[in-house]
N, C-alpha and C. Protein backbone atom coordinates (compact mmCIF):
# COMPACT_ATOMS: atom_id res chain seq x y z
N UNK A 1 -31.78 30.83 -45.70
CA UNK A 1 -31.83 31.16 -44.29
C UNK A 1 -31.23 30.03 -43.46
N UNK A 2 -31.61 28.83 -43.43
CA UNK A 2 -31.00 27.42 -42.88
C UNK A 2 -29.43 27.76 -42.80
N UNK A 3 -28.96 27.83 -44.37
CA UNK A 3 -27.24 28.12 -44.69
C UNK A 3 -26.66 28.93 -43.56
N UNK A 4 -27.47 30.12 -43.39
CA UNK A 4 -27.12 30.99 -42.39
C UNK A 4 -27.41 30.69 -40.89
N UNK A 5 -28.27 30.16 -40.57
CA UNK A 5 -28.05 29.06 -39.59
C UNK A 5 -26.51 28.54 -39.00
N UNK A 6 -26.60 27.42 -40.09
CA UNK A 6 -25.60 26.80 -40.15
C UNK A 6 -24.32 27.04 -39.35
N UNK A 7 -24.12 28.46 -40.01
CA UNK A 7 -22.57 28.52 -39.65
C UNK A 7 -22.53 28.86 -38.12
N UNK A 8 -22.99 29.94 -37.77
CA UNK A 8 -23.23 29.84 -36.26
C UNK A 8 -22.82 28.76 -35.21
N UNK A 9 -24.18 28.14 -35.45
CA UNK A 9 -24.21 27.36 -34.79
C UNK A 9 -22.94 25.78 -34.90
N UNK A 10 -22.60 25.69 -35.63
CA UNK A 10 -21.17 25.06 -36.10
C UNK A 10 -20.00 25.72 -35.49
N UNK A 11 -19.97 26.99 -35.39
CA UNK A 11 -18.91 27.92 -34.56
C UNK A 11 -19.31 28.21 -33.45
N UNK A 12 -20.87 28.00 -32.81
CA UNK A 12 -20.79 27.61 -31.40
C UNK A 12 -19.92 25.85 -30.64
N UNK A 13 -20.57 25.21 -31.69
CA UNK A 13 -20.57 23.92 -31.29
C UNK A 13 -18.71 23.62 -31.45
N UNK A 14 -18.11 24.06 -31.91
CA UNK A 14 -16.45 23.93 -31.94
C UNK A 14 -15.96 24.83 -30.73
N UNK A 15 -16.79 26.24 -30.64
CA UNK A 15 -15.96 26.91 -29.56
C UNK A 15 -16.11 25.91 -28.41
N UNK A 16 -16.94 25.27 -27.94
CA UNK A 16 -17.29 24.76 -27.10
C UNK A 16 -16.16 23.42 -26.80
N UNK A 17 -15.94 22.96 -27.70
CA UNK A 17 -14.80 21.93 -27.93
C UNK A 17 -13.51 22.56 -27.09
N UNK A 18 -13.08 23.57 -27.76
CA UNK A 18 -12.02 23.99 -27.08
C UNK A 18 -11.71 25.27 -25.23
N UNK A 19 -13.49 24.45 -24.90
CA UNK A 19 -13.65 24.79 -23.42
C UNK A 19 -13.39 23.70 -22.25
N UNK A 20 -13.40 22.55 -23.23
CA UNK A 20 -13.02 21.43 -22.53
C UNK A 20 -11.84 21.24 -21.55
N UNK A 21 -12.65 20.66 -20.49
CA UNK A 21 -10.97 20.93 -19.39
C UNK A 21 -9.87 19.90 -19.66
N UNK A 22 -8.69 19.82 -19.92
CA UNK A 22 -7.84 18.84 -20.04
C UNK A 22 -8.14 17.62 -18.68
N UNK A 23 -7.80 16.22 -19.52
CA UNK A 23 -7.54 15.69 -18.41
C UNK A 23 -6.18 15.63 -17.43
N UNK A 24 -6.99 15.46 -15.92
CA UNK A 24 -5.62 15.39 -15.27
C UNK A 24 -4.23 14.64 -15.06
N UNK A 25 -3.21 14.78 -15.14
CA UNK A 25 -2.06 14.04 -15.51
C UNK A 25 -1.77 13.27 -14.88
N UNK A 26 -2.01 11.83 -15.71
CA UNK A 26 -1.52 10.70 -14.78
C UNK A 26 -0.44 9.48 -14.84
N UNK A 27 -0.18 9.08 -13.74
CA UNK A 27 1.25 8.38 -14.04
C UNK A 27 0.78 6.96 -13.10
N UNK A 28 1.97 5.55 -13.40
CA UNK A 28 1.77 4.87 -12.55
C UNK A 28 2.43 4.75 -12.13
N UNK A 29 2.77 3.90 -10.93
CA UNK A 29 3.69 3.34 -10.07
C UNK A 29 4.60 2.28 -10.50
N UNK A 30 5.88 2.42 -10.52
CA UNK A 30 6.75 0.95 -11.18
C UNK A 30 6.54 -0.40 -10.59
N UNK A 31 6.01 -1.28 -10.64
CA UNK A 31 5.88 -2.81 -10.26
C UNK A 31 6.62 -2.69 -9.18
N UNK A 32 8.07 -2.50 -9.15
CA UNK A 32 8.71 -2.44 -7.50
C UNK A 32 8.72 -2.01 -6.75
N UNK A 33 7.62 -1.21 -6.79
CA UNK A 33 7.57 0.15 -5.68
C UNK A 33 7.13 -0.09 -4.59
N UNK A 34 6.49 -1.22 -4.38
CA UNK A 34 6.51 -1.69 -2.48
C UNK A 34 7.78 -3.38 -2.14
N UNK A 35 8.34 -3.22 -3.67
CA UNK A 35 9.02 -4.57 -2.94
C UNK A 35 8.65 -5.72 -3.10
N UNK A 36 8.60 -6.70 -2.27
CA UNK A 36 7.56 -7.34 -2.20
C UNK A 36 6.79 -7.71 -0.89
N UNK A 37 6.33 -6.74 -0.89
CA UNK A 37 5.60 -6.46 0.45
C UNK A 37 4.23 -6.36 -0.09
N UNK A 38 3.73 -6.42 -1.07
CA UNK A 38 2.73 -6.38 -2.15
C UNK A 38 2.39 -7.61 -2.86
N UNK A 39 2.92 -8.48 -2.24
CA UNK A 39 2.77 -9.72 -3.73
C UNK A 39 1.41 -10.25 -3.67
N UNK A 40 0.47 -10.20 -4.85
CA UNK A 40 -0.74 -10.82 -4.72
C UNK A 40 -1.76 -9.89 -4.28
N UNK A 41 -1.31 -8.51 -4.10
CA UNK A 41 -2.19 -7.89 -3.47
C UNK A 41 -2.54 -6.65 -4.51
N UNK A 42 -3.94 -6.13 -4.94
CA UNK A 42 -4.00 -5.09 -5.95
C UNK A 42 -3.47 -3.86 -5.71
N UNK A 43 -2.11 -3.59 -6.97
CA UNK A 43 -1.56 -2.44 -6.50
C UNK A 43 -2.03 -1.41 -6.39
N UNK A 44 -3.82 -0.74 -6.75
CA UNK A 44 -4.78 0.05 -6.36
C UNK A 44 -4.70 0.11 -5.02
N UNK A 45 -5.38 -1.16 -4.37
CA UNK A 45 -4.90 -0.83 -2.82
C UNK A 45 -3.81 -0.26 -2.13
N UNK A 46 -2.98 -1.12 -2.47
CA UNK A 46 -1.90 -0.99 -1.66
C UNK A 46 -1.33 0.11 -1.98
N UNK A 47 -1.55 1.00 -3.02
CA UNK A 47 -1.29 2.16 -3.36
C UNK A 47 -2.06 3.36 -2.74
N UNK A 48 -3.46 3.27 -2.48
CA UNK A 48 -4.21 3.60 -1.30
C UNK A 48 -4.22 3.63 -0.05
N UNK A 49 -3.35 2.37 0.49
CA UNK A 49 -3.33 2.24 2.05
C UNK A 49 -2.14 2.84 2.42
N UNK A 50 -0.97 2.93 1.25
CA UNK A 50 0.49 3.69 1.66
C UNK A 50 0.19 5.34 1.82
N UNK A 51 -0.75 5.79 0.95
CA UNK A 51 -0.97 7.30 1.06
C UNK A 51 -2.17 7.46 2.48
N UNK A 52 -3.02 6.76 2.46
CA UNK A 52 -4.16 6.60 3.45
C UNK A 52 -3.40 6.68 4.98
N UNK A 53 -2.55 5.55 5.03
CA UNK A 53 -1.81 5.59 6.57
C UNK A 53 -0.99 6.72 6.77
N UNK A 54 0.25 7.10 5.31
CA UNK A 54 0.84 8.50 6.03
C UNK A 54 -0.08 9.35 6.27
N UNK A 55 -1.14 9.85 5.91
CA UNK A 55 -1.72 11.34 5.73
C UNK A 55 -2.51 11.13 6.80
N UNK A 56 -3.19 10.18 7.42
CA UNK A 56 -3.74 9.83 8.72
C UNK A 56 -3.03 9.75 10.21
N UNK A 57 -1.80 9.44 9.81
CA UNK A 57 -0.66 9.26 10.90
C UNK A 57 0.36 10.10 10.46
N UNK A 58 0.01 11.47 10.29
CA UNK A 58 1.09 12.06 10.14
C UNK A 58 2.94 12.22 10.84
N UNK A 59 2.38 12.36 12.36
CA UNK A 59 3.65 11.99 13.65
C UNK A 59 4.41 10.39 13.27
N UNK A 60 3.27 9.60 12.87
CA UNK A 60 4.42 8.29 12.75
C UNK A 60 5.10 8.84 11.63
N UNK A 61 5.04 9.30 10.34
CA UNK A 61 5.78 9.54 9.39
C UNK A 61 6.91 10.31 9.73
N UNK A 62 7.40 11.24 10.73
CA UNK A 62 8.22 11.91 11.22
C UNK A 62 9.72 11.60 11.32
N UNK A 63 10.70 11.64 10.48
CA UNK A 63 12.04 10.83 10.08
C UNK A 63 11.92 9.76 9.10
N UNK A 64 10.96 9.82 8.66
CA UNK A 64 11.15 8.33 7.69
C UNK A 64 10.37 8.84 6.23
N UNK A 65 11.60 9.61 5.71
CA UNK A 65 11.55 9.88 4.24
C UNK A 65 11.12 8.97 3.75
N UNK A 66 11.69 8.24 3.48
CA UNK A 66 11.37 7.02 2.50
C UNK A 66 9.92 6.83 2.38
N UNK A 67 9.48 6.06 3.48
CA UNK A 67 7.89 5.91 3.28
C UNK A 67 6.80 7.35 2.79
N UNK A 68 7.42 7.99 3.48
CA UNK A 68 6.66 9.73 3.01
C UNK A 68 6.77 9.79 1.64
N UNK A 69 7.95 9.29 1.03
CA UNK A 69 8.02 9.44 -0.55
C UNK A 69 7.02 8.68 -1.28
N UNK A 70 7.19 7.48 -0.89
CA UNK A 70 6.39 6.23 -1.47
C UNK A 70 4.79 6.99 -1.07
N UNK A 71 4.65 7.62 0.16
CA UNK A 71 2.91 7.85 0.02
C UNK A 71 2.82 8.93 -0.35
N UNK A 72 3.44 10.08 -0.93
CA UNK A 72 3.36 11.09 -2.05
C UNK A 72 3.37 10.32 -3.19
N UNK A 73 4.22 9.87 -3.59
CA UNK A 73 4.33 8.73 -4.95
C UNK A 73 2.54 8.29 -5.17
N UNK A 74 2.20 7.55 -4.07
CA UNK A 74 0.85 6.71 -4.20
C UNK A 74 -0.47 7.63 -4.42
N UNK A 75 -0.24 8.71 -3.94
CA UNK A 75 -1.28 9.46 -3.70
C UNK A 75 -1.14 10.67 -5.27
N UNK A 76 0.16 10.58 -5.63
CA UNK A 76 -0.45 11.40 -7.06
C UNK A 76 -0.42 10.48 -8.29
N UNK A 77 -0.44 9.03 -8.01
CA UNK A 77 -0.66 8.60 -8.76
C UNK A 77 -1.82 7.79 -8.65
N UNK A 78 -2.62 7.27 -7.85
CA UNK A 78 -4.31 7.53 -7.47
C UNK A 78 -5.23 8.48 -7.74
N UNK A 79 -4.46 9.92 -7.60
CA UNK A 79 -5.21 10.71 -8.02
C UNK A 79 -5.98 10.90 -9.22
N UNK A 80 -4.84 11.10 -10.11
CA UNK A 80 -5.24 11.37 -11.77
C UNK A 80 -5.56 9.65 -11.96
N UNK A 81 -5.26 8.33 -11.70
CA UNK A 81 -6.03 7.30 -12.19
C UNK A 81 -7.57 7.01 -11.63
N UNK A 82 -7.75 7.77 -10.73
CA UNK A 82 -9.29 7.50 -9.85
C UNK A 82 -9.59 8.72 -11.05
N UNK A 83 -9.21 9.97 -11.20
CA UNK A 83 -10.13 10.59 -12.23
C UNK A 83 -10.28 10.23 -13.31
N UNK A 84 -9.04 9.60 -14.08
CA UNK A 84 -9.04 9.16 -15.61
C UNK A 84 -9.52 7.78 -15.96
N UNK A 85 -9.12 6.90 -15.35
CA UNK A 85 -9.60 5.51 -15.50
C UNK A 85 -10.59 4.82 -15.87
N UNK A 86 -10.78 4.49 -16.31
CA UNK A 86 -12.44 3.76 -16.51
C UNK A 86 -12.59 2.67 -15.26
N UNK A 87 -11.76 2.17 -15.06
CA UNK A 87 -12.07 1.33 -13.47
C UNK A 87 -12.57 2.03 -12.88
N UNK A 88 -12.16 3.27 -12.44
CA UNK A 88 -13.41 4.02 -10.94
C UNK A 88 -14.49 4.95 -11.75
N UNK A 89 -15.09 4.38 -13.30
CA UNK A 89 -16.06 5.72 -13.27
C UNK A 89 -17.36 5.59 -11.80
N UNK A 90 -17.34 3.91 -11.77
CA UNK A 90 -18.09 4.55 -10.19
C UNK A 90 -18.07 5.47 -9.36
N UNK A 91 -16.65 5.42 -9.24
CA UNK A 91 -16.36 6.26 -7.89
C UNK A 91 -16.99 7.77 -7.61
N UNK A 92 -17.28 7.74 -6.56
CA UNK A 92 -18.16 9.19 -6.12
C UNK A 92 -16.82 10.44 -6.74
N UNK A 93 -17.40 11.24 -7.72
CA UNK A 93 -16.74 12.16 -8.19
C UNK A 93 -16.47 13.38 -7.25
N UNK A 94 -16.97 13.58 -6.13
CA UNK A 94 -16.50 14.12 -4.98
C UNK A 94 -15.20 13.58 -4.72
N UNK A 95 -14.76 12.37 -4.20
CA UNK A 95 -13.76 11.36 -4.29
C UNK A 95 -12.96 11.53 -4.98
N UNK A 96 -13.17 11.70 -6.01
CA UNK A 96 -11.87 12.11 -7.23
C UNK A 96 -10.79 13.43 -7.36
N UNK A 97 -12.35 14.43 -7.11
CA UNK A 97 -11.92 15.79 -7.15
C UNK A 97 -11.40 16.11 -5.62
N UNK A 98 -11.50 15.40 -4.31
CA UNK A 98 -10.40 16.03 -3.78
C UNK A 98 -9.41 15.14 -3.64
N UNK A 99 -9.32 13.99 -4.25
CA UNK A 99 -7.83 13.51 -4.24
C UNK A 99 -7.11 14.49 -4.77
N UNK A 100 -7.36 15.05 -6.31
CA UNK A 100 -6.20 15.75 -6.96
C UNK A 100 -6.40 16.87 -5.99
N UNK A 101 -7.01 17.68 -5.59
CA UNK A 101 -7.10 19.21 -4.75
C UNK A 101 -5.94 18.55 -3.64
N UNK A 102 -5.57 16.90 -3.65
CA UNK A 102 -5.01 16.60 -1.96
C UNK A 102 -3.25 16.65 -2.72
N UNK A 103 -3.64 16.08 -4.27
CA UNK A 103 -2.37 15.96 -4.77
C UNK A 103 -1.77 17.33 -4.97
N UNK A 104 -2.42 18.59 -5.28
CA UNK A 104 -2.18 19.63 -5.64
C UNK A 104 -1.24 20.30 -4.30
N UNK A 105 -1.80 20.02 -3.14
CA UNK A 105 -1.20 20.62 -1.83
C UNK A 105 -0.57 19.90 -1.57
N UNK A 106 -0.53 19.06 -1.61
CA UNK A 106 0.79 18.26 -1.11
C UNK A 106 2.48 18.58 -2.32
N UNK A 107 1.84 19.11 -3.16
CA UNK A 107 3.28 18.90 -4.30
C UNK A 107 3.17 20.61 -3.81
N UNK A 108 2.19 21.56 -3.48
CA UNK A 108 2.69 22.55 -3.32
C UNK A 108 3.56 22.85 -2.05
N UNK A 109 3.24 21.61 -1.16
CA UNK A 109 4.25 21.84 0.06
C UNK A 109 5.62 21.30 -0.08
N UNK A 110 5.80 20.66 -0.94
CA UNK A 110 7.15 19.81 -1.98
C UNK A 110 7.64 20.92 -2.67
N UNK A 111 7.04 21.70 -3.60
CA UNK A 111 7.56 22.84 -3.97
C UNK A 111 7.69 22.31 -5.59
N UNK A 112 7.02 21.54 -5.78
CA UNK A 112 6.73 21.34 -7.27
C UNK A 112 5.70 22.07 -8.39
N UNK A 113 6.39 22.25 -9.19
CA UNK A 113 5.58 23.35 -10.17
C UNK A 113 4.42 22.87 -10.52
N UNK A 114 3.10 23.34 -10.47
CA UNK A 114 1.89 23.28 -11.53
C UNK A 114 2.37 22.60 -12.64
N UNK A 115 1.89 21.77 -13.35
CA UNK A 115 1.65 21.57 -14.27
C UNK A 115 3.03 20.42 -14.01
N UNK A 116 3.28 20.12 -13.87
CA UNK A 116 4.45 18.76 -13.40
C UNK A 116 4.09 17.58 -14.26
N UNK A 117 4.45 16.61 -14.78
CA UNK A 117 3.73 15.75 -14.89
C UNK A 117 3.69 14.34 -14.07
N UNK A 118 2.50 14.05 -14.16
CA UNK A 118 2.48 13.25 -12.85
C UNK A 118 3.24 12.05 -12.57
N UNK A 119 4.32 11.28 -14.02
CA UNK A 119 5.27 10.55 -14.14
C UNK A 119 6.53 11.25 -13.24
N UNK A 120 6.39 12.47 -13.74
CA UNK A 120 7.78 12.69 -13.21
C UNK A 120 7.98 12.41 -11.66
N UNK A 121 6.52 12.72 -11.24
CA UNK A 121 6.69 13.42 -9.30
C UNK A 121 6.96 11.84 -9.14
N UNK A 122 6.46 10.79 -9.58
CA UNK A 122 6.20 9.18 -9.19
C UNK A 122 7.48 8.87 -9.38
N UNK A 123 8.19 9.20 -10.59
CA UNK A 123 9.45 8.69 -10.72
C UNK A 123 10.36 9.20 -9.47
N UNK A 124 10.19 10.35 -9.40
CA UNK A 124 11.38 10.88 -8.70
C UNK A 124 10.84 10.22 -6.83
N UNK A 125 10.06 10.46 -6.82
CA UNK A 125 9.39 9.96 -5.30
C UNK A 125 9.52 8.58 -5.09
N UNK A 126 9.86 7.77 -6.02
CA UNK A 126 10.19 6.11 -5.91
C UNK A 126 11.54 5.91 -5.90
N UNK A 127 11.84 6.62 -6.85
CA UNK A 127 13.71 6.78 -6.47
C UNK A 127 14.27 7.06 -5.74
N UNK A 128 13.80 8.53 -5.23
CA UNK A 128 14.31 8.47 -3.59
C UNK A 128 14.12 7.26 -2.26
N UNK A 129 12.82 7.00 -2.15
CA UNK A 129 12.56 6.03 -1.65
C UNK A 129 13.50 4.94 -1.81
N UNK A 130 13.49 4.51 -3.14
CA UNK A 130 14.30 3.29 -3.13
C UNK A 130 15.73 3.33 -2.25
N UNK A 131 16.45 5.01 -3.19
CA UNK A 131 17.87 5.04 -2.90
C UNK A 131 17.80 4.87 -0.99
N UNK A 132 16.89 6.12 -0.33
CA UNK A 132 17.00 5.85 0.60
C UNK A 132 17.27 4.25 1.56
N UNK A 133 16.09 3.62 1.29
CA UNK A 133 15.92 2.42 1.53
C UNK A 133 17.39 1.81 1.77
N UNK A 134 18.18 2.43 0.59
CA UNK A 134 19.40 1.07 0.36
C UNK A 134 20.83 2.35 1.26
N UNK A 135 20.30 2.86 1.74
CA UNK A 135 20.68 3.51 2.46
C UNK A 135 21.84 5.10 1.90
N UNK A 136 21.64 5.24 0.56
CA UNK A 136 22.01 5.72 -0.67
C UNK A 136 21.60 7.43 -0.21
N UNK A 137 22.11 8.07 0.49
CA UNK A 137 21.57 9.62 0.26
C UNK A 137 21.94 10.72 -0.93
N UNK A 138 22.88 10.03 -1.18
CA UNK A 138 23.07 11.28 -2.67
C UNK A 138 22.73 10.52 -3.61
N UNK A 139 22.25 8.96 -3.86
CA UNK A 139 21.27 8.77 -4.75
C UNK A 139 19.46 9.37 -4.79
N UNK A 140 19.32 9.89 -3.77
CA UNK A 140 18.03 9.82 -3.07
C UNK A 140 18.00 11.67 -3.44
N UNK A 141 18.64 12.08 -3.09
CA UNK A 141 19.11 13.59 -3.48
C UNK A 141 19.25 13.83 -5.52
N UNK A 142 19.87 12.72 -5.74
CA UNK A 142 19.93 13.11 -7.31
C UNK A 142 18.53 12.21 -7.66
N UNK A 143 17.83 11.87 -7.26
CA UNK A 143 16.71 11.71 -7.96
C UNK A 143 15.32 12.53 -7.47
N UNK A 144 15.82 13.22 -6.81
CA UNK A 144 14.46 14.64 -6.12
C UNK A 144 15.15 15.71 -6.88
N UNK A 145 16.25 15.68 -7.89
CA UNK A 145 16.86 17.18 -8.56
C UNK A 145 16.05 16.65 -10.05
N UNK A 146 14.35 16.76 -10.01
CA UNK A 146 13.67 16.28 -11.09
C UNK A 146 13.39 17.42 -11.72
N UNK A 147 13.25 17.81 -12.80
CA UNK A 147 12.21 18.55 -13.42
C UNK A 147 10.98 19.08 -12.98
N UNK A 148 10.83 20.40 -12.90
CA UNK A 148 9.44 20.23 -12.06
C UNK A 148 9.54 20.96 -10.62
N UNK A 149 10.73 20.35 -9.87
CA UNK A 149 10.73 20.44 -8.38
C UNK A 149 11.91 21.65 -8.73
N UNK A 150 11.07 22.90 -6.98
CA UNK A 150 11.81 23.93 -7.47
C UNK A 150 12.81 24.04 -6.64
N UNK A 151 12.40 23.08 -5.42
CA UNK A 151 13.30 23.50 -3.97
C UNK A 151 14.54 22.78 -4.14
N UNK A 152 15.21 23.14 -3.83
CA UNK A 152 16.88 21.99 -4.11
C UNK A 152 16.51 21.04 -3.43
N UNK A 153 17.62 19.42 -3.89
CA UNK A 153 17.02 18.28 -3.85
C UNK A 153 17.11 18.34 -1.96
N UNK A 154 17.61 18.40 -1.42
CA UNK A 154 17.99 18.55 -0.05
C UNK A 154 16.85 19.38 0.63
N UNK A 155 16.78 20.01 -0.03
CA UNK A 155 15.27 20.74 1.16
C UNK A 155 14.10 19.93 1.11
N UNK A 156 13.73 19.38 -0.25
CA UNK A 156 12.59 18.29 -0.41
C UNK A 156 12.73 17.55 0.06
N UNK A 157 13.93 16.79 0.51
CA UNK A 157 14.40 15.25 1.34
C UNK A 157 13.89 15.87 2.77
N UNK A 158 14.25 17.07 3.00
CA UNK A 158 13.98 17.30 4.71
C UNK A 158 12.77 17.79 4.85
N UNK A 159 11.72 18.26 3.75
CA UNK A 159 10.30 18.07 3.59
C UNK A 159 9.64 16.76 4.11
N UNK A 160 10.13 16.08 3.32
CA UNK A 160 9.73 14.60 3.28
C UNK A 160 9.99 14.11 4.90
N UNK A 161 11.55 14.16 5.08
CA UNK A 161 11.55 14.12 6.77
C UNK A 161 10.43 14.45 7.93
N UNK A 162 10.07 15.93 7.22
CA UNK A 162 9.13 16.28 8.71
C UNK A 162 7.99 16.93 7.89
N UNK A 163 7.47 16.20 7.09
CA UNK A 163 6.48 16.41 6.41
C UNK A 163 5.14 16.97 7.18
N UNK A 164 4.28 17.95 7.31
CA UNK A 164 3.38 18.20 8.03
C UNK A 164 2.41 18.06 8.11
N UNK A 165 1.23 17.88 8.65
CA UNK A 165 -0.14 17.18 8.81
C UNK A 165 -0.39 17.97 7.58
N UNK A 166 -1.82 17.07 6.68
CA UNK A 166 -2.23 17.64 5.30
C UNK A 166 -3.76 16.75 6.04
N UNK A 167 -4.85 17.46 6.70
CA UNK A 167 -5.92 17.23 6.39
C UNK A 167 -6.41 17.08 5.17
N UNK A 168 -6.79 17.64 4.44
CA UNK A 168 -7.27 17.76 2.90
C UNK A 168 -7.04 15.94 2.24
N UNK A 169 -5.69 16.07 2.70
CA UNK A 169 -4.91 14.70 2.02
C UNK A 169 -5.38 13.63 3.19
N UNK A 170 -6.03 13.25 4.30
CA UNK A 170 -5.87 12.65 5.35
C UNK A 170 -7.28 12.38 4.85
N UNK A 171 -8.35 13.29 4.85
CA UNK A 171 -9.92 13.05 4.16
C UNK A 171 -10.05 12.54 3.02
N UNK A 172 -9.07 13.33 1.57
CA UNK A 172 -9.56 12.92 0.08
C UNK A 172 -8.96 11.06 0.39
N UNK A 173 -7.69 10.37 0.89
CA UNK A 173 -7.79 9.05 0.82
C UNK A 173 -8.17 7.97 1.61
N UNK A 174 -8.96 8.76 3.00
CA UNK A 174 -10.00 7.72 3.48
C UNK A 174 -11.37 7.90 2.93
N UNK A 175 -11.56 9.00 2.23
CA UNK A 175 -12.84 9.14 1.48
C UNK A 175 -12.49 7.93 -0.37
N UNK A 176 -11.83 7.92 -0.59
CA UNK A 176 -11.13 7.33 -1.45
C UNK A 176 -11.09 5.71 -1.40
N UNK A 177 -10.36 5.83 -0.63
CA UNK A 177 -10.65 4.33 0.36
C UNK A 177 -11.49 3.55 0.27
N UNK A 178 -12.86 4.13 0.61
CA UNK A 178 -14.28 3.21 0.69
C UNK A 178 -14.53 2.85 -0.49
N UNK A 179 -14.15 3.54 -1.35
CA UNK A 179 -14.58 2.49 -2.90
C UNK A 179 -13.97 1.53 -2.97
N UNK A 180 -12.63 1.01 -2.15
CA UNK A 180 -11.90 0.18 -2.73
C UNK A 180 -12.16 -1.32 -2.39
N UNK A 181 -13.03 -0.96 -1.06
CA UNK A 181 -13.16 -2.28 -0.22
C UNK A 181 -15.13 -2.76 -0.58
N UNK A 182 -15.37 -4.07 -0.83
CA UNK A 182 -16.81 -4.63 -0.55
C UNK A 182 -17.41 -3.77 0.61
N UNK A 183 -18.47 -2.97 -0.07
CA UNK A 183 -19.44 -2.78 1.99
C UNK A 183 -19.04 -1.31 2.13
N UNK A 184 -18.03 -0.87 1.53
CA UNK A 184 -17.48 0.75 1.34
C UNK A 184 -19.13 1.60 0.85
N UNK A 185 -19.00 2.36 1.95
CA UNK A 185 -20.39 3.12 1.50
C UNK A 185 -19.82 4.20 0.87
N UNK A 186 -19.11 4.69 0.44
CA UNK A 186 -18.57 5.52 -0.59
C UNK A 186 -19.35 7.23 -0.11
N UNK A 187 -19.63 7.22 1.71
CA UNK A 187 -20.02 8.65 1.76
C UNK A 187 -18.70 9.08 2.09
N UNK A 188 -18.69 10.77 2.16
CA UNK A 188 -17.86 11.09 2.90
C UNK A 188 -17.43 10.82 4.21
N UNK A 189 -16.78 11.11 5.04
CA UNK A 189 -16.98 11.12 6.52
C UNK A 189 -17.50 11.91 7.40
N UNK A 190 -17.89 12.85 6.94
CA UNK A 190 -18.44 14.61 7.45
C UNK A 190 -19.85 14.48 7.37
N UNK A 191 -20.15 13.67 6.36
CA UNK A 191 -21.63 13.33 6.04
C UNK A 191 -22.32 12.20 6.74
N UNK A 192 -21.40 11.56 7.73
CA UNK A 192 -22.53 10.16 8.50
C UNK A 192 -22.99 10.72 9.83
């Protein structure tokens, strides 16, 4: 009778294995990706405060691709490392789960496919940036024609241009935020 037991419950305990949610896809940021406008400073933060200020100040972002790239860049690559990381298992898991819900809408207003991986959006969102920067537009254009992205590279550049307010994204990285600093009460903001 035990034997018969057994199997069952062995073929519960495996189905269950393969209910498991994947983890979410994560990528980092290349060492040069602020320049050195960063030196000495943890690229966690400063990877936080670039997505934190666009999505809060949406109107200042208004013509200035470049930085819009760099805080899409920062913000899907915070995302999946605040969920995957072992550095933030602190972090309030509220916190986590709407960064990616912030990363998810924001790449759906980019026009990037589900399931993307989160190297690619970082790569291509730093490259533009960069090319822009150096004042490079059809470098900046051939590196938004990524894998992944459905809109031609030119409509995403003029996304990025007049990128539009993303509450969702403006809450998940000042909610985000407070873990990063001493004294961060790590509530929401809806909740004080």
């Amino acid at each position: 009778m035990r034997r018969l037991m057994i199997v069952p419950l062995l073929s519960l305990a495996l189905a269950g294995c393969g209910l498991e949610t994947p983890s979410p896809s994560t990528g980092y940021l290349p060492a040069d990706t602020f320049g050195n406008r960063i030196i000495g400073e943890d690229p966690a933060i400063a990877a936080t405060d670039a997505a934190t200020d666009a999505f809060a100040h949406p109107g200042a972002m208004q013509g200035r691709p470049a930085k819009m790239a760099l805080a899409v860049a920062s913000l899907d690559a915070m995302a999946g490392q605040f969920a995957t990381g072992g550095r933030w298992l602190g972090m309030n898991s509220l916190a986590k789960q709407q960064m990616l819900a912030a990363r998810g809408r924001v790449r759906r207003i980019l026009g990037i496919a589900p399931g993307t991986p989160s190297q690619t959006v970082i790569d291509a969102m730093v490259g533009a940036a960069h090319q822009l920067r150096h004042g490079n537009r059809p470098g900046a254009l051939e590196a938004l024609a990524s894998p992944g992205f459905t809109f031609p590279p030119a409509h995403t550049l003029a996304v990025l241009a007049h990128f539009p307010p993303v509450p969702l994204a403006n809450q998940a990285t000042m909610f985000a935020s407070r873990y990063l600093f001493p004294g961060g009460s790590g509530l929401p903001p809806f909740s004080r």
